[in-house]
N, C-alpha and C. Protein backbone atom coordinates (compact mmCIF):
# COMPACT_ATOMS: atom_id res chain seq x y z
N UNK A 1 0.83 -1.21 0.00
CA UNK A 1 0.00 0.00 0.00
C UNK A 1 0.87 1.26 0.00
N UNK A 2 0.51 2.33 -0.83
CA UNK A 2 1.06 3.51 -0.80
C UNK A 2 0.87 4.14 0.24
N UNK A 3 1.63 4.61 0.88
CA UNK A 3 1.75 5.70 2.38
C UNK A 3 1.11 7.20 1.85
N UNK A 4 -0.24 6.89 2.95
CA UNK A 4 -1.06 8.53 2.82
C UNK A 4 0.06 9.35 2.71
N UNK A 5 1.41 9.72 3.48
CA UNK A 5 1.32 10.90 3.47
C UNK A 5 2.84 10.92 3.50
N UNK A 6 3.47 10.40 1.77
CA UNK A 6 5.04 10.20 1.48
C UNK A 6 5.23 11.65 1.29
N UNK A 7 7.09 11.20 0.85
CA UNK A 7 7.47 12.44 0.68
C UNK A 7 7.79 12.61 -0.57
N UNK A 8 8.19 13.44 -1.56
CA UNK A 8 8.50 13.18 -3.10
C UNK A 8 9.46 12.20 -3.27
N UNK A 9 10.80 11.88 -2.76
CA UNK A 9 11.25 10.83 -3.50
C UNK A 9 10.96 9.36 -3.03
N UNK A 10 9.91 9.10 -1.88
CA UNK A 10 9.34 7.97 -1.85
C UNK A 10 8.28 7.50 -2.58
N UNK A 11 7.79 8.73 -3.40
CA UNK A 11 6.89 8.43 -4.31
C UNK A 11 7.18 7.82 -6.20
N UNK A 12 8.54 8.15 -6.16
CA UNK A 12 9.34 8.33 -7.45
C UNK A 12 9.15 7.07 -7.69
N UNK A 13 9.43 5.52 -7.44
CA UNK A 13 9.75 4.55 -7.87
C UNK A 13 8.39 4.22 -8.01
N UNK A 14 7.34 4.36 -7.26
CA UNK A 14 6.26 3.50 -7.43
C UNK A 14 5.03 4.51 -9.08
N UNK A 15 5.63 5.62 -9.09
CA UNK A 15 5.41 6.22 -10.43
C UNK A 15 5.71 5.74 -11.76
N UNK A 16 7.25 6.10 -11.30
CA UNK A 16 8.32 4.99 -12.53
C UNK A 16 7.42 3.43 -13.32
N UNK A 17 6.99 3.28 -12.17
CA UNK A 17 6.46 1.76 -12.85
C UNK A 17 5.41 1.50 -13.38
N UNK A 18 4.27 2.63 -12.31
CA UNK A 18 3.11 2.68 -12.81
C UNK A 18 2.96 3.43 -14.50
N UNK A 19 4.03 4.54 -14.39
CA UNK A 19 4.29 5.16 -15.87
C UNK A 19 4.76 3.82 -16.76
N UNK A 20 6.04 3.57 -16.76
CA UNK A 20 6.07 2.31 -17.72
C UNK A 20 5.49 1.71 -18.24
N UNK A 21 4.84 0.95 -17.19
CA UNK A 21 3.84 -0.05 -17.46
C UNK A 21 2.64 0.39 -18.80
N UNK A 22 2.19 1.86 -18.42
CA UNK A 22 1.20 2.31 -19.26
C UNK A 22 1.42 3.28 -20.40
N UNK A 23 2.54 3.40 -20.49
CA UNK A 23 3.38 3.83 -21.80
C UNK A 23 3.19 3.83 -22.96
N UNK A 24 2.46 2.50 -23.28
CA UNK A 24 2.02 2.46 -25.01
C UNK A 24 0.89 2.90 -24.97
N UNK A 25 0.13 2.23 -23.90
CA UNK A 25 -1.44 2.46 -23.57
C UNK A 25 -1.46 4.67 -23.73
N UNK A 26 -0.91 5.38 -23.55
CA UNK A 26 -0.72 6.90 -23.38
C UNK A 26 -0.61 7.29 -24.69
N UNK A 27 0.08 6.61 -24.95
CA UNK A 27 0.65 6.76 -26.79
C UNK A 27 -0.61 6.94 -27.58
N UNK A 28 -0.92 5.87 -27.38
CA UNK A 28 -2.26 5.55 -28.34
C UNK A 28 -3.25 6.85 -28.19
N UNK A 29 -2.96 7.43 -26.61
CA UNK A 29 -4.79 8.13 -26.25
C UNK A 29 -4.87 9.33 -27.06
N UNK A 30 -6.19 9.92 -27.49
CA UNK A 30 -6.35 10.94 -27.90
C UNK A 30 -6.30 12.79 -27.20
N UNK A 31 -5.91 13.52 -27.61
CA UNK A 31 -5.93 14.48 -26.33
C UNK A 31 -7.08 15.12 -26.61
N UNK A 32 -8.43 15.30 -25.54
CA UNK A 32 -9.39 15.96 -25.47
C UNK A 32 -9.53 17.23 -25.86
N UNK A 33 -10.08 18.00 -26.66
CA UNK A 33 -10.29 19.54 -27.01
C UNK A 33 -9.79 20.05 -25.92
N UNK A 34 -10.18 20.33 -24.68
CA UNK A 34 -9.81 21.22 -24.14
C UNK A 34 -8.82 20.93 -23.55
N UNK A 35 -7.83 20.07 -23.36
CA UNK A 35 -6.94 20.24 -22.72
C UNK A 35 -5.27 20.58 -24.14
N UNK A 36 -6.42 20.62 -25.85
CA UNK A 36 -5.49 21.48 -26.83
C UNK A 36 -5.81 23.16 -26.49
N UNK A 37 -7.05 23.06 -26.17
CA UNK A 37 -7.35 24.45 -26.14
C UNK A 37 -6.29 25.24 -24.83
N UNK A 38 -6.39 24.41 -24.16
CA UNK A 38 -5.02 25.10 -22.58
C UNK A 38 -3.73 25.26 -23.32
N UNK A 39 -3.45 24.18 -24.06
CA UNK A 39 -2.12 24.35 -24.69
C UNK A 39 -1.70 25.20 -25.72
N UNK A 40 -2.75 25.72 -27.15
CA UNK A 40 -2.76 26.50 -27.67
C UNK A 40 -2.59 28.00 -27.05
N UNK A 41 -3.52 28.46 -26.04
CA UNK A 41 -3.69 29.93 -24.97
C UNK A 41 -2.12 29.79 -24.39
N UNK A 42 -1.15 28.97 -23.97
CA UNK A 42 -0.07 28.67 -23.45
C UNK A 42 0.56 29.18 -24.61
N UNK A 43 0.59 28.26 -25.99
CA UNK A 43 1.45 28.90 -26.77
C UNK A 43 1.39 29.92 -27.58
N UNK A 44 0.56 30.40 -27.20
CA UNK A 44 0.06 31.71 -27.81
C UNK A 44 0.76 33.20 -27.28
N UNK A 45 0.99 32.89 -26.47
CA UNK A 45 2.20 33.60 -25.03
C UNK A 45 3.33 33.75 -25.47
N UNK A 46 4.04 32.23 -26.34
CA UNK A 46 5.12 33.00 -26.34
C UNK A 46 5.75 33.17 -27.64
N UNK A 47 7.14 34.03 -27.28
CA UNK A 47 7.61 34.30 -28.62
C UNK A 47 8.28 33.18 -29.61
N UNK A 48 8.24 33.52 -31.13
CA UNK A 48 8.49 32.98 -32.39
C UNK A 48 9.79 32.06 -31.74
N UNK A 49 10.21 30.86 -32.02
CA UNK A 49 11.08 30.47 -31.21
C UNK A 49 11.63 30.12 -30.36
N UNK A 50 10.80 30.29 -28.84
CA UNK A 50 11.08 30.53 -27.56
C UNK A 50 11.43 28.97 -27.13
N UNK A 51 12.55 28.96 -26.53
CA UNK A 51 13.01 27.26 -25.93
C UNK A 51 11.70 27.10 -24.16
N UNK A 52 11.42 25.90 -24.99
CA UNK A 52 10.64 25.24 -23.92
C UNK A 52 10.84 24.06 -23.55
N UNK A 53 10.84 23.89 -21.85
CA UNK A 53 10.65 22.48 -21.52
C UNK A 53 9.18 22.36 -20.57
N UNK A 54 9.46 20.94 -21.28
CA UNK A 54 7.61 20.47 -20.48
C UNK A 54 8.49 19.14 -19.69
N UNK A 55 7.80 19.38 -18.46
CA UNK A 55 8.39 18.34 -17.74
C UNK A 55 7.09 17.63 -17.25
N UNK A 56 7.04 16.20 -16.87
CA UNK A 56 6.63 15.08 -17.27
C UNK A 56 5.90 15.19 -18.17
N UNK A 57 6.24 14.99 -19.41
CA UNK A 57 6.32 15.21 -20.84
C UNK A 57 5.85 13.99 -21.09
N UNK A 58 5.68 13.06 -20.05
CA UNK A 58 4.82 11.75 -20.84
C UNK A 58 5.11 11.43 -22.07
N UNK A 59 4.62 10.99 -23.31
CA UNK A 59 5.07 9.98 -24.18
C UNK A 59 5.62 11.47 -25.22
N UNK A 60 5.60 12.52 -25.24
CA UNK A 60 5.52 13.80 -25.61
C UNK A 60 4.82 14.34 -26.53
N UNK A 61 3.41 13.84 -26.38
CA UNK A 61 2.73 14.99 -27.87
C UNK A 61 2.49 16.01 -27.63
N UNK A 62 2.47 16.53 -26.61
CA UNK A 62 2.49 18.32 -26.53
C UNK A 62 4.05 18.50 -27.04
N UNK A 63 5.11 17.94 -26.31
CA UNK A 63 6.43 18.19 -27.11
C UNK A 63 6.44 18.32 -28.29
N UNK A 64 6.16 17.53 -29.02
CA UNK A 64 5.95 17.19 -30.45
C UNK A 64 4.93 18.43 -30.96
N UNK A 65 4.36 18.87 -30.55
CA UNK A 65 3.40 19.87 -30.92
C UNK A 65 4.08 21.28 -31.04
N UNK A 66 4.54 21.39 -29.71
CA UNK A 66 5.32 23.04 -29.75
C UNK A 66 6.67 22.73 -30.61
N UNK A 67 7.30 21.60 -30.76
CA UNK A 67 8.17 21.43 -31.46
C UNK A 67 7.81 21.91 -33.30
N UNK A 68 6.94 21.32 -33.55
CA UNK A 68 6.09 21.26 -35.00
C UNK A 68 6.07 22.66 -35.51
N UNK A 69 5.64 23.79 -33.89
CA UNK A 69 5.17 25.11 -34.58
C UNK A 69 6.81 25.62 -34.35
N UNK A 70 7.94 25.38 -34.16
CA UNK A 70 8.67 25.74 -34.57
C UNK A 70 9.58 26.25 -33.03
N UNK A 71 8.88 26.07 -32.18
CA UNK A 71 9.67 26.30 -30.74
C UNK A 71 11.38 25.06 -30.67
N UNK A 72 11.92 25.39 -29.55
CA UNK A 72 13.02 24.59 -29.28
C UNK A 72 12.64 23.73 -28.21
N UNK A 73 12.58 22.37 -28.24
CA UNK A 73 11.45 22.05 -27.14
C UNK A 73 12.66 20.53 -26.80
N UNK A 74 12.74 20.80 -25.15
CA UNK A 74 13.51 19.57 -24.61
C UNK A 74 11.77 19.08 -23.58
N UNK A 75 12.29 17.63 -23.77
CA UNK A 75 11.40 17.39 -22.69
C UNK A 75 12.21 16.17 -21.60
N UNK A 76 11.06 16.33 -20.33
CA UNK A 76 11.78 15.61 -19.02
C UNK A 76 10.94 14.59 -18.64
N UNK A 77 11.01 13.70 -18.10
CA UNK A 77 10.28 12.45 -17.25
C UNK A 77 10.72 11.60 -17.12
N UNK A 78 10.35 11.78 -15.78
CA UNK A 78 10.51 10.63 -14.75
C UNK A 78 10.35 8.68 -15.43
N UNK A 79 9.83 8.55 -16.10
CA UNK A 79 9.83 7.42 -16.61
C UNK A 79 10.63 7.10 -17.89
N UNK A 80 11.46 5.95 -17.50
CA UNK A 80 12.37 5.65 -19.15
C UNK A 80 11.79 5.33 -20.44
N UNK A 81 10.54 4.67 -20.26
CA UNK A 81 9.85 4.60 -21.32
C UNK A 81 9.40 5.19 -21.81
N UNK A 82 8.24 6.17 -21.35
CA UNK A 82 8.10 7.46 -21.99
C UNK A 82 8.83 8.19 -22.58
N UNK A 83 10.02 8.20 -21.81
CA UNK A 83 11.42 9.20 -22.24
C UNK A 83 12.10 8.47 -24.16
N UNK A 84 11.75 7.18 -24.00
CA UNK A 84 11.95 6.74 -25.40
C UNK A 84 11.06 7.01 -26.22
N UNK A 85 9.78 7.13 -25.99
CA UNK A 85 8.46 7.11 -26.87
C UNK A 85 8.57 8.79 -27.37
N UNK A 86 8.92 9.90 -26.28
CA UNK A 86 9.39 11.16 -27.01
C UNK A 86 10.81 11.46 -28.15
N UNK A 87 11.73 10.44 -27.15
CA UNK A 87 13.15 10.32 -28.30
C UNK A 87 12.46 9.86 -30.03
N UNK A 88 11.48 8.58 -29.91
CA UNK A 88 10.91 8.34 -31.34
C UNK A 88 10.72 9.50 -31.74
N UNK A 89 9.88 10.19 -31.32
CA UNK A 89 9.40 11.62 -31.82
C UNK A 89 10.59 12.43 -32.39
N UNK A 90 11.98 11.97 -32.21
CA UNK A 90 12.60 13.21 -32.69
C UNK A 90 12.63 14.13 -32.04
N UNK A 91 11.94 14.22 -30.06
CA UNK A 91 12.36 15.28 -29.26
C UNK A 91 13.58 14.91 -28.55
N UNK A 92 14.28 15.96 -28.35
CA UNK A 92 15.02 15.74 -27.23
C UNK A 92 14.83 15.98 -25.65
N UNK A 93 14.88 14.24 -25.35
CA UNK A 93 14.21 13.81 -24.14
C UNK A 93 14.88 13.41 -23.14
N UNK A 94 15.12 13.61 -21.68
CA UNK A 94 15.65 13.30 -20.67
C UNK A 94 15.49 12.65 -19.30
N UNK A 95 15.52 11.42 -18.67
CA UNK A 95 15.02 11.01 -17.32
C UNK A 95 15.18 12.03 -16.31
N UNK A 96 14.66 12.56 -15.84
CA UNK A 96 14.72 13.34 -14.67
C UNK A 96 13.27 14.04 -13.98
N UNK A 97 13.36 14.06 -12.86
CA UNK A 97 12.57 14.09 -11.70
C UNK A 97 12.47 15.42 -11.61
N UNK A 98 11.40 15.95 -11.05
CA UNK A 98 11.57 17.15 -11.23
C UNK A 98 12.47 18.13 -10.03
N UNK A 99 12.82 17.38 -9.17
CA UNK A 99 13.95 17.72 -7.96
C UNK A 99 15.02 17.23 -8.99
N UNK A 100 15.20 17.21 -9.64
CA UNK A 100 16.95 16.62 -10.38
C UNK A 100 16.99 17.50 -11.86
N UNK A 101 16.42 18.75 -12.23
CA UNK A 101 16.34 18.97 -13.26
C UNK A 101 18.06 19.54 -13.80
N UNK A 102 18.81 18.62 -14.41
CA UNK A 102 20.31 18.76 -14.67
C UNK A 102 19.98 19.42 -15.91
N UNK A 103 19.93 20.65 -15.73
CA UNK A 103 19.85 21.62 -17.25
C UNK A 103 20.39 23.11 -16.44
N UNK A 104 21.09 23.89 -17.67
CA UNK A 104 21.27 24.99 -16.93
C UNK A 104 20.47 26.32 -16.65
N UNK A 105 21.10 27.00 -15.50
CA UNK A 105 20.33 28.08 -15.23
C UNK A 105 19.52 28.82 -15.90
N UNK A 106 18.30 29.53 -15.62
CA UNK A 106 17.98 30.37 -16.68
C UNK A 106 17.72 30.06 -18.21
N UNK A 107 18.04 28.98 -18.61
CA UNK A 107 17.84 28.13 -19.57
C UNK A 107 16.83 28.25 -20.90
N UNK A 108 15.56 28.07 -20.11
CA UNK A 108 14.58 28.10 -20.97
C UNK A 108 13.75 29.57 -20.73
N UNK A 109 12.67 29.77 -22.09
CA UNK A 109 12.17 30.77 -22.04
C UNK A 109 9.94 30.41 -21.66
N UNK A 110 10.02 29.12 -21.42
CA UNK A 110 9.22 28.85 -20.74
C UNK A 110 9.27 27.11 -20.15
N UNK A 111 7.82 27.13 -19.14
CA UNK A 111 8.29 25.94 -18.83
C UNK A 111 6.34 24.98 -18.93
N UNK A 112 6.28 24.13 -19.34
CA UNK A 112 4.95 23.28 -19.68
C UNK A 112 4.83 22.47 -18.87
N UNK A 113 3.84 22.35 -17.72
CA UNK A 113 3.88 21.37 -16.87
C UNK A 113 2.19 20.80 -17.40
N UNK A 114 2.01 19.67 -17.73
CA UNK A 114 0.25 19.48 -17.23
C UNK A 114 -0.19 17.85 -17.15
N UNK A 115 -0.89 18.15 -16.21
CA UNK A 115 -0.97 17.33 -15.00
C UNK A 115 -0.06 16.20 -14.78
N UNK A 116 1.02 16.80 -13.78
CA UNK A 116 2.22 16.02 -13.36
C UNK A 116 2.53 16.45 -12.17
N UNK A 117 2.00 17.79 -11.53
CA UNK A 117 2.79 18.57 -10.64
C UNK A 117 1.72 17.90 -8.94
N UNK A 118 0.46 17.29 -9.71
CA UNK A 118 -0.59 16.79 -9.17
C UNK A 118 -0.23 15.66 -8.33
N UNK A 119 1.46 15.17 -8.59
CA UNK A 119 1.73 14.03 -7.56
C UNK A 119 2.83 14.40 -6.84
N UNK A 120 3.01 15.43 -6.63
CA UNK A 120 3.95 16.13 -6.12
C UNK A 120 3.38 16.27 -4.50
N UNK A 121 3.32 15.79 -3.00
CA UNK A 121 3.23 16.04 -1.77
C UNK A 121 3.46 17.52 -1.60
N UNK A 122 2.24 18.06 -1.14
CA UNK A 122 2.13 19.62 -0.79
C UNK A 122 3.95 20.11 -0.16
N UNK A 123 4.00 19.11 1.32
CA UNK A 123 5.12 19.43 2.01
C UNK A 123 6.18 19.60 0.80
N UNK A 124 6.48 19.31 -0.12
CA UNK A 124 7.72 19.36 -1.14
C UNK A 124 7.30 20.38 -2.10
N UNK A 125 6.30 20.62 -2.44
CA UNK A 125 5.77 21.62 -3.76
C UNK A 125 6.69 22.51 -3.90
N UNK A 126 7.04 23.14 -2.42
CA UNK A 126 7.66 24.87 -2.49
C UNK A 126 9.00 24.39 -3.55
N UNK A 127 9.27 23.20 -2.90
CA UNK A 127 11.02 22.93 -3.48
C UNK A 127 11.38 22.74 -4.92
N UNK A 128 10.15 21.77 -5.36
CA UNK A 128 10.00 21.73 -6.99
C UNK A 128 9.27 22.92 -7.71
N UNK A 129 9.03 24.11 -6.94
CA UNK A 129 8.14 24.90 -7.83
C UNK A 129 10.11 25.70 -7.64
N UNK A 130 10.87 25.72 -6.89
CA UNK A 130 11.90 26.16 -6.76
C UNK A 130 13.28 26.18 -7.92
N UNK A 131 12.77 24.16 -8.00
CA UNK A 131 13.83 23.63 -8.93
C UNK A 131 13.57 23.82 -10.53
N UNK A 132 12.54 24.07 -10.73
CA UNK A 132 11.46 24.24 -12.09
C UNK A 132 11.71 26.08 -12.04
N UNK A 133 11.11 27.08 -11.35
CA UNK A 133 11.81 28.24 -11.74
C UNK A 133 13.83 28.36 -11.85
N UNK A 134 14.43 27.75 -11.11
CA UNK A 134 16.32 27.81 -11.69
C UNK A 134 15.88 27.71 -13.17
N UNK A 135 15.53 27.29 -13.80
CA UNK A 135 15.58 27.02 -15.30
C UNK A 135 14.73 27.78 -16.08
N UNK A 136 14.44 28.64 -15.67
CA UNK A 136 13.59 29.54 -16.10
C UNK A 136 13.91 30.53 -16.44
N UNK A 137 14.60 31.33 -17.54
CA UNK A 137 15.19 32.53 -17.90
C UNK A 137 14.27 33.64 -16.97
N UNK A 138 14.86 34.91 -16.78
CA UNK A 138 14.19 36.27 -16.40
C UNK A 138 13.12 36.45 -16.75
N UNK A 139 11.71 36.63 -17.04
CA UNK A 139 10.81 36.75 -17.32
C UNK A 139 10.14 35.56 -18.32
N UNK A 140 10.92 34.66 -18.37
CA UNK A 140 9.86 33.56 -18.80
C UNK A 140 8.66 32.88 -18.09
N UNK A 141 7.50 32.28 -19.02
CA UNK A 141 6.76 31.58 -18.47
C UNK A 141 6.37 30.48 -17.76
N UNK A 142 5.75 30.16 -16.95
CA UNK A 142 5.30 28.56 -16.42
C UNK A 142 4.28 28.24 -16.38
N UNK A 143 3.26 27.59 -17.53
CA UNK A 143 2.30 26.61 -17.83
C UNK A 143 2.16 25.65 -16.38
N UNK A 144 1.18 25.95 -15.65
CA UNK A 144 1.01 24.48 -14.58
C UNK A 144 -0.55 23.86 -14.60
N UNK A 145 -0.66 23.05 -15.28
CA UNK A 145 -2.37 22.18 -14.90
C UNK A 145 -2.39 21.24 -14.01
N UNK A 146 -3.23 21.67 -13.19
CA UNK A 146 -3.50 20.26 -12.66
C UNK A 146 -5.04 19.98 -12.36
N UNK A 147 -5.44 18.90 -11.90
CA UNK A 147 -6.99 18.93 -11.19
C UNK A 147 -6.74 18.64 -10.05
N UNK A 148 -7.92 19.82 -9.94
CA UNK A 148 -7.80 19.91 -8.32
C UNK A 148 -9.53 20.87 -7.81
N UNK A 149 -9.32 22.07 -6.61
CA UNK A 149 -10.41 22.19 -6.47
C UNK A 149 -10.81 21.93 -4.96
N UNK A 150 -10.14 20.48 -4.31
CA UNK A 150 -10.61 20.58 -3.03
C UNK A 150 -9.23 20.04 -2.44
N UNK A 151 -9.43 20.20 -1.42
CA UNK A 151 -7.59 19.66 -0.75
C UNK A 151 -7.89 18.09 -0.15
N UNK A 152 -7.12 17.71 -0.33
CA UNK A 152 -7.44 15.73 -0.52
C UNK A 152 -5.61 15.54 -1.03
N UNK A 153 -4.79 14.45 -0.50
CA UNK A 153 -3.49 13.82 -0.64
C UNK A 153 -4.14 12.26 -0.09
N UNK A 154 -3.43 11.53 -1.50
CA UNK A 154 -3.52 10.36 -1.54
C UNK A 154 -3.60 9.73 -2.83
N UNK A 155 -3.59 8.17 -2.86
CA UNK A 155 -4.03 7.13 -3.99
C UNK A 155 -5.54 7.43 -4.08
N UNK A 156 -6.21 7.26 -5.60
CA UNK A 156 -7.01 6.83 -5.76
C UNK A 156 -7.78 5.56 -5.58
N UNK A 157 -8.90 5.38 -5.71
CA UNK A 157 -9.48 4.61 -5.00
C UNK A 157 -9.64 3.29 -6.38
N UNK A 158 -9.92 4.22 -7.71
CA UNK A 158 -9.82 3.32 -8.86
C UNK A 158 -9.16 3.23 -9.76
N UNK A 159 -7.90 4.17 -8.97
CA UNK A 159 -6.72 3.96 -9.79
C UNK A 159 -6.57 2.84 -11.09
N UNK A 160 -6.74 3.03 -12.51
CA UNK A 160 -6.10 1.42 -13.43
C UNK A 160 -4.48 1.62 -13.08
N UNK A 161 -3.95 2.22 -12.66
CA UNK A 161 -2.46 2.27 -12.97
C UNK A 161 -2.16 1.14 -11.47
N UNK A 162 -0.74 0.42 -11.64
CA UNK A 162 -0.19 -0.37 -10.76
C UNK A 162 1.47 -0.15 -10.86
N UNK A 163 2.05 0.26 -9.80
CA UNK A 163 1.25 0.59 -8.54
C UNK A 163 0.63 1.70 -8.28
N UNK A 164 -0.41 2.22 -7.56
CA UNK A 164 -1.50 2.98 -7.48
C UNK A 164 -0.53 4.14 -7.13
N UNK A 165 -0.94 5.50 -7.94
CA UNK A 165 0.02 6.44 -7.44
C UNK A 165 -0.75 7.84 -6.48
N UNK A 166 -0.01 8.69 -6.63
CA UNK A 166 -0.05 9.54 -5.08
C UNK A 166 -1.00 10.70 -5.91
N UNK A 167 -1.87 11.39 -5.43
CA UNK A 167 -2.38 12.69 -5.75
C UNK A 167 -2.39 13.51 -4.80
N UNK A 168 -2.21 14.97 -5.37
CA UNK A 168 -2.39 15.23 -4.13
C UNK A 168 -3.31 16.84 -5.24
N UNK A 169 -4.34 17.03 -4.29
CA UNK A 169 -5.14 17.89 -4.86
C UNK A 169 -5.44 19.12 -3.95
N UNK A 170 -5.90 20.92 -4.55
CA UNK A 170 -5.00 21.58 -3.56
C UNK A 170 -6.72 22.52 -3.97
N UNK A 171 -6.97 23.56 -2.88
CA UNK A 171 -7.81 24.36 -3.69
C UNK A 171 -7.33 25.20 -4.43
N UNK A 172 -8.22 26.29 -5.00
CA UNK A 172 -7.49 27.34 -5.81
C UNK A 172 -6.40 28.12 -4.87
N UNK A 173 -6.92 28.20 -3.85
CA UNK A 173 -6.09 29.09 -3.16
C UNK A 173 -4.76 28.74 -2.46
N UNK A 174 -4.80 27.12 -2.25
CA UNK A 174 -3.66 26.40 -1.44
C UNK A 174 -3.09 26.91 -3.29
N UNK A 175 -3.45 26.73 -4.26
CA UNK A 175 -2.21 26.55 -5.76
C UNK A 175 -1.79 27.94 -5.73
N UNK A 176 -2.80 28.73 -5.70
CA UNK A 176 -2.03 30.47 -5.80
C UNK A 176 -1.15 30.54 -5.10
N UNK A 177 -1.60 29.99 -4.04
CA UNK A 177 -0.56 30.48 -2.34
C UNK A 177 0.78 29.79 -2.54
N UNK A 178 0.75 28.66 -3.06
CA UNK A 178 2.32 28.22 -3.59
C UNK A 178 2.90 28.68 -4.32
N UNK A 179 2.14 29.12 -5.70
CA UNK A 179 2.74 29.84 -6.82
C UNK A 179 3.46 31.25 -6.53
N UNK A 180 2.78 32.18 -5.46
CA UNK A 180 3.22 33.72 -4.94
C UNK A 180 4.64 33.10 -4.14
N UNK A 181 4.19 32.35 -3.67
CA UNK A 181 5.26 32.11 -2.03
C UNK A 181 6.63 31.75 -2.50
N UNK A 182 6.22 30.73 -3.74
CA UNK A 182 7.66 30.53 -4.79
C UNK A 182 7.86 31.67 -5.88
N UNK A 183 7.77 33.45 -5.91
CA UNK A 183 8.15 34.19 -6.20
C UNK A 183 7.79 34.29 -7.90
N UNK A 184 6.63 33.77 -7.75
CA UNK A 184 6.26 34.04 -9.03
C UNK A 184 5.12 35.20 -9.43
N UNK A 185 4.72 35.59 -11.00
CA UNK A 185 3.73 36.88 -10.65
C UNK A 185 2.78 35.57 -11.43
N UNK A 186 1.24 36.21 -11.17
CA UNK A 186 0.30 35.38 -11.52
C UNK A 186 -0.02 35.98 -12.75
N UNK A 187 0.07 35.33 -13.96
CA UNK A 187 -0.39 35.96 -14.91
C UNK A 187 -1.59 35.54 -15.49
N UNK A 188 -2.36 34.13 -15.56
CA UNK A 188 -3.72 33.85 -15.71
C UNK A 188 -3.99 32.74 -14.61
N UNK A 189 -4.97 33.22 -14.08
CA UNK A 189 -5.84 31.28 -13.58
C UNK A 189 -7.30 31.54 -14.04
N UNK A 190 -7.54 30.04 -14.15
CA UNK A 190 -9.61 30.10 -14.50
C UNK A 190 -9.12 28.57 -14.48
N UNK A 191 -10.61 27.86 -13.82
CA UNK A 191 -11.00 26.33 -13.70
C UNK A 191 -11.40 25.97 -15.25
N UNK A 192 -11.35 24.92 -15.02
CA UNK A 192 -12.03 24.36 -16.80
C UNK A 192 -12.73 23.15 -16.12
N UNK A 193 -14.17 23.14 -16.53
CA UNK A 193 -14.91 22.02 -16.39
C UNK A 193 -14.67 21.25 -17.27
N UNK A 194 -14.05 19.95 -17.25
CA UNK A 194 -13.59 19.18 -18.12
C UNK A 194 -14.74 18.38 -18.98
N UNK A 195 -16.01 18.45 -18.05
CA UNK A 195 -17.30 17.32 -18.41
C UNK A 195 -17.00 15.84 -18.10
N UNK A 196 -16.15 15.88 -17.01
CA UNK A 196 -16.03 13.67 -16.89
C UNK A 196 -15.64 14.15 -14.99
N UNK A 197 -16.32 14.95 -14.64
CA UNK A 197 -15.98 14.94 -13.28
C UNK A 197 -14.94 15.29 -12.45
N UNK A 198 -14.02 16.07 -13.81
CA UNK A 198 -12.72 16.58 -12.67
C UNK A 198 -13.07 18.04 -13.05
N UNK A 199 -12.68 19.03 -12.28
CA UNK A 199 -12.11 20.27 -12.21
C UNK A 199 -10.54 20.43 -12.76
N UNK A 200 -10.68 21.24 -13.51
CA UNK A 200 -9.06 21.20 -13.98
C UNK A 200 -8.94 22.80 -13.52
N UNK A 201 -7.46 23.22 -12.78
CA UNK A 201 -7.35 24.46 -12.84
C UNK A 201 -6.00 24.58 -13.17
N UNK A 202 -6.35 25.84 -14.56
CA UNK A 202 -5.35 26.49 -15.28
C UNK A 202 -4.37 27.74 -14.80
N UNK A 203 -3.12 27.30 -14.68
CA UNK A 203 -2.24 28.94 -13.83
C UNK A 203 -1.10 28.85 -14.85
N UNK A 204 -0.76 30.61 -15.34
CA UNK A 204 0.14 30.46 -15.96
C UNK A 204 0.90 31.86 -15.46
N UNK A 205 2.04 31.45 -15.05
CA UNK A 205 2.58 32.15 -13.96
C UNK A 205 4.05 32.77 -14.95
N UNK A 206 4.77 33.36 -14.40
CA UNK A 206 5.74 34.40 -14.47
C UNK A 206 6.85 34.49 -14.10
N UNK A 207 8.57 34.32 -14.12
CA UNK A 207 9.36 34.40 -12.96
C UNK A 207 9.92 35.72 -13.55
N UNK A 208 9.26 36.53 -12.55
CA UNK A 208 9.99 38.04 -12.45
C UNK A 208 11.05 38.24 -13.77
N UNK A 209 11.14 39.42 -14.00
CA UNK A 209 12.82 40.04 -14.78
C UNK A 209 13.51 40.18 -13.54
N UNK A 210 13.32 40.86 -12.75
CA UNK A 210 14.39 41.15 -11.52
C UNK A 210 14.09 40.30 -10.56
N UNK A 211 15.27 39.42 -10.22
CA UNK A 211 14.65 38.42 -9.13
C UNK A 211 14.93 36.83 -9.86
C-alpha cells in the first residue's frame, strides 16, 4: 500500500512503474479539445522560437506539438519509457525528476507542466516549484495544470495504474498560495470544467525580470 502521506522521492519509484507499465497504452490516447485548447492559450504567449521544456512530458505529444510550430522544445520524465516514446518523436528527451532537473540556469524561455505537478506532496511543492523556476530565464513563463479544487493527498481509490500512485489535490487558493510564495507573478488562472468529473485548474505564472 502507498503511504497517505510520502514524501517526493518515496513516491518516485512507485510512479516509474506505474508510468512504464502504461506507456504504449498513453501513446495511443487521444488528447481531449480542451486540454489542446489550454495548450494553444499557453502557446500563444510565447515568442516565435522561444526554448521550452515540459516536464513530465509523458510519451511527448504536446512536445511534439510546440516542437512542429517551430519552438526549441527539450522534454523531461521521470519514466524511461516514456522518455523513449518522445526520443521516437525526434524530441530531445531526458530522465529526470523534477527535484533533479540537470539543465542549466535560466535556460529556458518557458516551462509546460500538465498534469504532473498533481503528484507532487504539498510538504515538497515549495522545493519543486523552486527547482522548475532555476531554469527559467528572467521573465519567462510557467504553464502548470493540474486537477484539483478541493484539498485531498492520496491514492485513488480506482486507480487502473499499478502501482497505485499519489495525488495530491489543492484548492485554488492552497495553488495560488504556492505559486506567490515561490516568487512568481500570476499571470492567468480560471478552472475548466472538463465534463467527466474533474475540475481542472489552469495557472500560468511568471518568474519576475528582476529576481
Amino acid at each position: 500500500m502507498l503511504d497517505m502521506n510520502p514524501r517526493y522521492d518515496e513516491i518516485l519509484e512507485p510512479l516509474r512503474q506505474a508510468y512504464d507499465a502504461r506507456a504504449a497504452w498513453r501513446d495511443g490516447t487521444t488528447k481531449e479539445p480542451w486540454k489542446l485548447a489550454e495548450r494553444q492559450a499557453f502557446r500563444d504567449r510565447l515568442a516565435p522560437g522561444a526554448r521550452v521544456l515540459e516536464v513530465g512530458a509523458g510519451t511527448g505529444q504536446d512536445s511534439a506539438s510546440f516542437r512542429k510550430e517551430g519552438f526549441a522544445v527539450v522534454a523531461a520524465d521521470l519514466s524511461p519509457v516514456m522518455v523513449e516514446h518522445c526520443r521516437a518523436k525526434g524530441i530531445e528527451a531526458h530522465v529526470m525528476d523534477f527535484l533533479h532537473l540537470d539543465l542549466p540556469a535560466g535556460s529556458f524561455d518557458a516551462v509546460f507542466a500538465m498534469n504532473c505537478l498533481l503528484h507532487v506532496p504539498n510538504r515538497d511543492l515549495p522545493a519543486v516549484l523552486e527547482s522548475i523556476r532555476a531554469v527559467l530565464s528572467p521573465g519567462g513563463l510557467f504553464f502548470v495544470g493540474v486537477y484539483g479544487g478541493e484539498s485531498a493527498e492520496g491514492p485513488l481509490d480506482d486507480d487502473q495504474h499499478v502501482p497505485p500512485r499519489f495525488f495530491s489535490s489543492r484548492t485554488d487558493e492552497q495553488l495560488l498560495g504556492f505559486a506567490v510564495a515561490a516568487r512568481f507573478d500570476v499571470v492567468d488562472f480560471h478552472p475548466v470544467d472538463t465534463g467527466r468529473g474533474f475540475r481542472f485548474q489552469s495557472l500560468t505564472l511568471r518568474r519576475p525580470s528582476a529576481g
